[in-house]
Every structure is written in C-alpha cells, then in structure tokens.
Protein backbone atom coordinates (compact mmCIF):
# COMPACT_ATOMS: atom_id res chain seq x y z
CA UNK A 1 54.71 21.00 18.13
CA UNK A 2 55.25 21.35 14.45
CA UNK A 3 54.52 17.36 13.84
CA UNK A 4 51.56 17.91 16.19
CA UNK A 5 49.66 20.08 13.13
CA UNK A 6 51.16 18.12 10.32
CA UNK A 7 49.44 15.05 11.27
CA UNK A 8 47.10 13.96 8.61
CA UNK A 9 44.79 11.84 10.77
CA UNK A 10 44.23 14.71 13.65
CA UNK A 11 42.92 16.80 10.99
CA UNK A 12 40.98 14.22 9.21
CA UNK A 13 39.41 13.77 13.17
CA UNK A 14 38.98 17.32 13.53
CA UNK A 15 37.05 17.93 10.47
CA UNK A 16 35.00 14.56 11.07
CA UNK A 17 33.59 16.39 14.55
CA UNK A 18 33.08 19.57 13.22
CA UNK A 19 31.08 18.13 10.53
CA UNK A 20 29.10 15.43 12.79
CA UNK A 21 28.43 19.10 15.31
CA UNK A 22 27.64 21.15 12.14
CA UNK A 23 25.68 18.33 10.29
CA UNK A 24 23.50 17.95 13.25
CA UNK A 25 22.83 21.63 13.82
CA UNK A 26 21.39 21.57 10.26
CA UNK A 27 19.55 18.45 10.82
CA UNK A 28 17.63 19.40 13.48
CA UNK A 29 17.36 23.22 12.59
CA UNK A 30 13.17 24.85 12.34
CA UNK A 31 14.06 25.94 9.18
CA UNK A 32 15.15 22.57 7.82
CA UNK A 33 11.87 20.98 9.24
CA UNK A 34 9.63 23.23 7.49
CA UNK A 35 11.59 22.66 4.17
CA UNK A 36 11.02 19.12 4.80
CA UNK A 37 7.22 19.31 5.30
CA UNK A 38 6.73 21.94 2.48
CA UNK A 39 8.20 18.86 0.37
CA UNK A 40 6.74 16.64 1.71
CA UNK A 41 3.33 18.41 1.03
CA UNK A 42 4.23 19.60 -2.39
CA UNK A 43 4.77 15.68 -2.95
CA UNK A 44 1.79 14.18 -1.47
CA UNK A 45 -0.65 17.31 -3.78
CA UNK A 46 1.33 15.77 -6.97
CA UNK A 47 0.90 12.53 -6.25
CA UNK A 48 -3.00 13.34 -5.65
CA UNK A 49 -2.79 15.39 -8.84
CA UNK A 50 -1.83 12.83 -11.06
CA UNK A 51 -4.05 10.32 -9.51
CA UNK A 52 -7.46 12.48 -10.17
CA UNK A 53 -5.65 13.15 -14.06
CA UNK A 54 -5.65 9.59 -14.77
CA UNK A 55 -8.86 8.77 -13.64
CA UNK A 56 -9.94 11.56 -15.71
CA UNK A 57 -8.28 9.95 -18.60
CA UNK A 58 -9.67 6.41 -17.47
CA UNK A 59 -13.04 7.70 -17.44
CA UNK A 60 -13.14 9.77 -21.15
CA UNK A 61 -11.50 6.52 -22.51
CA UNK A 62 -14.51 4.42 -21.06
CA UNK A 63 -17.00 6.71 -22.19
CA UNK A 64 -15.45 6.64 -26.14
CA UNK A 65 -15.01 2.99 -25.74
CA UNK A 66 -18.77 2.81 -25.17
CA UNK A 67 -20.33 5.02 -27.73
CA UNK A 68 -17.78 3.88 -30.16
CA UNK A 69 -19.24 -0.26 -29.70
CA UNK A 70 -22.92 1.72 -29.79
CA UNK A 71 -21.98 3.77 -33.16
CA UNK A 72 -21.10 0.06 -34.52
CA UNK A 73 -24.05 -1.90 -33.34
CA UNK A 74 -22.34 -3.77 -30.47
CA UNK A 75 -24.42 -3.84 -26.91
CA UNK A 76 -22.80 -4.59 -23.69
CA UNK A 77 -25.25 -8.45 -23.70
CA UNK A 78 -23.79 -9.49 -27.22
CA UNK A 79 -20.25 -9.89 -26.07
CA UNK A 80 -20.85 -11.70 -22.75
C-alpha cells in the first residue's frame, strides 16, 4: 500500500483529472463569460476609438496639405 502512493505517475494522473474537472468548471463558469464579453467589448470600443482618431488625424493633415499648396500658389488643376 505504501508503493501504491509513492508512485509518481498515479499522482501525475491524479492531478491531470483534477485539473481537466477544475479547468473546465472555470471555463464554462457565468462569471468567466461575462469577463470574456466585457473584453471583448472593451476591445472592439478601442479598436473603434483609434479608428475615428486617425481619421481625425487623416482629415486635419488633408486640410493643412491644402491651404498650405493655396498659401504657395499651387491649385489642385496645375499638378494634374
């Protein structure tokens, strides 16, 4: 009986099922799934964030582009 919990590989297949039963009791937990979405969501306003800042950007870089070739004499039908 004494070999029986000195055996390295019972314990390693012990542990392996009590993490595969606890693992998946997390996994599939409400509270996990609403972390999950609240990332999610956090992830998908950021990305929108950004997006709307760099158009932002895109567009104030146009607009000094432009009055920068009108403060130097330059129309849009000269270059073309």
């Amino acid at each position: 009986m004494n070999k029986f919990f000195k055996n390295e590989k019972l314990w390693c297949a012990v542990a392996g099922a009590a993490g595969v039963i606890i693992g998946q009791k997390v996994l599939f937990s409400e509270k996990t799934r609403e972390l999950a979405v609240t990332g999610l969501a956090k992830g998908m306003k950021l990305t929108h964030d950004v997006k709307a800042a760099f158009q932002c950007m895109k567009d104030e870089a146009e607009d000094l582009c432009y009055e920068a070739k009108e403060q130097a004499g330059l129309s849009e039908e000269t270059e073309e």
